[in-house]
Each structure stands twice: as C-alpha cells, then as structure tokens.
Protein backbone atom coordinates (compact mmCIF):
# COMPACT_ATOMS: atom_id res chain seq x y z
CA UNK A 1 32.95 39.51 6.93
CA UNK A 2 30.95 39.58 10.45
CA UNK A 3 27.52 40.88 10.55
CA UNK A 4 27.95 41.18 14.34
CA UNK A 5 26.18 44.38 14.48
CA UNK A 6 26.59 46.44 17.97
CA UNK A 7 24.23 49.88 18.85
CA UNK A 8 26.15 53.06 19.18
CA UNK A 9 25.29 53.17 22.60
CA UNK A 10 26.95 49.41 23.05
CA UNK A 11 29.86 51.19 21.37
CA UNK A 12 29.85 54.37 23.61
CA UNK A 13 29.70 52.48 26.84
CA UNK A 14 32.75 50.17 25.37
CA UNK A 15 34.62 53.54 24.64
CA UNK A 16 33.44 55.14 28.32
CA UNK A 17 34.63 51.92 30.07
CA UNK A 18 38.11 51.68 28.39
CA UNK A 19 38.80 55.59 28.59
CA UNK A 20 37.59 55.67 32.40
CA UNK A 21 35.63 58.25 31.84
CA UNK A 22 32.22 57.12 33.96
CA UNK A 23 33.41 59.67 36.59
CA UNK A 24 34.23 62.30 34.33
CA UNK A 25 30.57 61.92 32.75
CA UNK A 26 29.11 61.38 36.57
CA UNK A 27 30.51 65.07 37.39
CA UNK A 28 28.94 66.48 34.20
CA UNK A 29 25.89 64.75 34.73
CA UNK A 30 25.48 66.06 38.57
CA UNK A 31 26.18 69.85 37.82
CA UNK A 32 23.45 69.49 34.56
CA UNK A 33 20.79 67.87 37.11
CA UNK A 34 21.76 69.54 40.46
CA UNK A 35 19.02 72.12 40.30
CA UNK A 36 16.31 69.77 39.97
CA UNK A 37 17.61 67.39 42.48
CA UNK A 38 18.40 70.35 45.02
CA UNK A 39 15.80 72.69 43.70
CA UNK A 40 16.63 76.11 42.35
CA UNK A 41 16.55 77.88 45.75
CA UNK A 42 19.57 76.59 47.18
CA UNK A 43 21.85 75.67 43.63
CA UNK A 44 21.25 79.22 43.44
CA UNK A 45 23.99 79.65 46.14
CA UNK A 46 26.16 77.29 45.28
CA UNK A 47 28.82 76.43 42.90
CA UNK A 48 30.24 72.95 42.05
CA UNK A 49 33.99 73.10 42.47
CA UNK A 50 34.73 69.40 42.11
CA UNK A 51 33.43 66.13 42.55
CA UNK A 52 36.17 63.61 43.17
CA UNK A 53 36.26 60.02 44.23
CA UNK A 54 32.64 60.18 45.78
CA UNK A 55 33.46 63.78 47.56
CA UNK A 56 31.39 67.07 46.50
CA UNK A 57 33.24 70.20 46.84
CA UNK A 58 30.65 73.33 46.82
CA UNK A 59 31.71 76.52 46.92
CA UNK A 60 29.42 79.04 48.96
CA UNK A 61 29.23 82.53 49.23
CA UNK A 62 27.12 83.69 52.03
CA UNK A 63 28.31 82.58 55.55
CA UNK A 64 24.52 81.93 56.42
CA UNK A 65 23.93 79.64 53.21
CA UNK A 66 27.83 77.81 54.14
CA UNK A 67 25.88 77.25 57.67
CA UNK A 68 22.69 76.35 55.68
CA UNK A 69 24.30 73.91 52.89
CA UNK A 70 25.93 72.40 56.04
CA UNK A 71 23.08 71.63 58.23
CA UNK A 72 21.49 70.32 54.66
CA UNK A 73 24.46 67.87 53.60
CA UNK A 74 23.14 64.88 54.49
CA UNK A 75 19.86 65.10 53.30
CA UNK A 76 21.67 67.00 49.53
CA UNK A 77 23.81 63.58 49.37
CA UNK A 78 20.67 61.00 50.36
CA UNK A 79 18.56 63.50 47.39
CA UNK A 80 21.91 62.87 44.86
CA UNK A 81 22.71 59.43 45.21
CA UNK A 82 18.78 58.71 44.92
CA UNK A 83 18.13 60.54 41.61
CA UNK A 84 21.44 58.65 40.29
CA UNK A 85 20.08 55.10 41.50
CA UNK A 86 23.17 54.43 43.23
CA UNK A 87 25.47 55.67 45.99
CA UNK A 88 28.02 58.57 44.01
CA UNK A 89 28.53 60.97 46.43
CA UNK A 90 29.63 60.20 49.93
CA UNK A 91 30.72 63.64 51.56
CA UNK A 92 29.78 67.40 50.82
CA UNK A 93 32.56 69.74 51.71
CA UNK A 94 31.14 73.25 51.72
CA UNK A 95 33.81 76.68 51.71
C-alpha cells in the first residue's frame, strides 16, 4: 500500500489538465473578476458573450459605450491579462 499522499488541489489541477478545462475555468474566472479589473462603471454596460482562444466577445448596448469600450480595448486587455499574471486575452470584439 503507497502512502504517496497528494493535496486535493494537486488532484484538481491533475483532473483540470486532463479534462482541458483551464480555459473553461479562465472564462469563469474573467466574468467573476471583470468588475474589479474594469471597475463597475463600464462592466455595467457590458455583457460577456464569449471568450474563446484568447478573443473577448462583449456585447454592448449603447452605441456611445460600443464607441467607448472601443476606444478602451487596449487598455481593458493590458488591465485583464495583468490581474491574471499572464497574457489570456488578445483581442476585444465589441457589438
């Protein structure tokens, strides 16, 4: 009998790697810190449609916030891939 012990969290990153599912839980970590990496003003007008292979679809109501969120995209991607430590989002598409 081993008495190789491993953490859960060893275990959950075992399961996350083998599943594939470090994306999956990148989205649902982005749209549960997006306020405070945004702030509240502007993830107020904005809804996260998708987030695939490094590409952030937002979904925007107001023509002048579209125009906003577009003039900001650069600076919104720079604020993301900062609070995650590493480069995850490469291109905002606003509609």
């Amino acid at each position: 009998m081993s008495t190789d012990y491993k953490s859960l969290e060893e275990i959950l990153q075992v399961i996350i790697k083998k599943q594939n599912l470090e994306k999956v839980l990148e989205f649902y970590d982005l749209k549960e810190r997006f306020s405070d990496i945004v702030g509240e003003q502007i993830a107020k007008q904005v809804k996260i449609e998708k987030f695939e292979k490094g590409v952030l679809t937002l979904q925007v109501e107001s023509s002048a916030w579209k125009n906003e969120i577009f003039l900001l995209r650069e600076n919104i991607i720079e604020k993301i891939n900062q609070s995650f430590g590493k480069q995850i989002v490469k291109q905002i598409i606003v509609y």
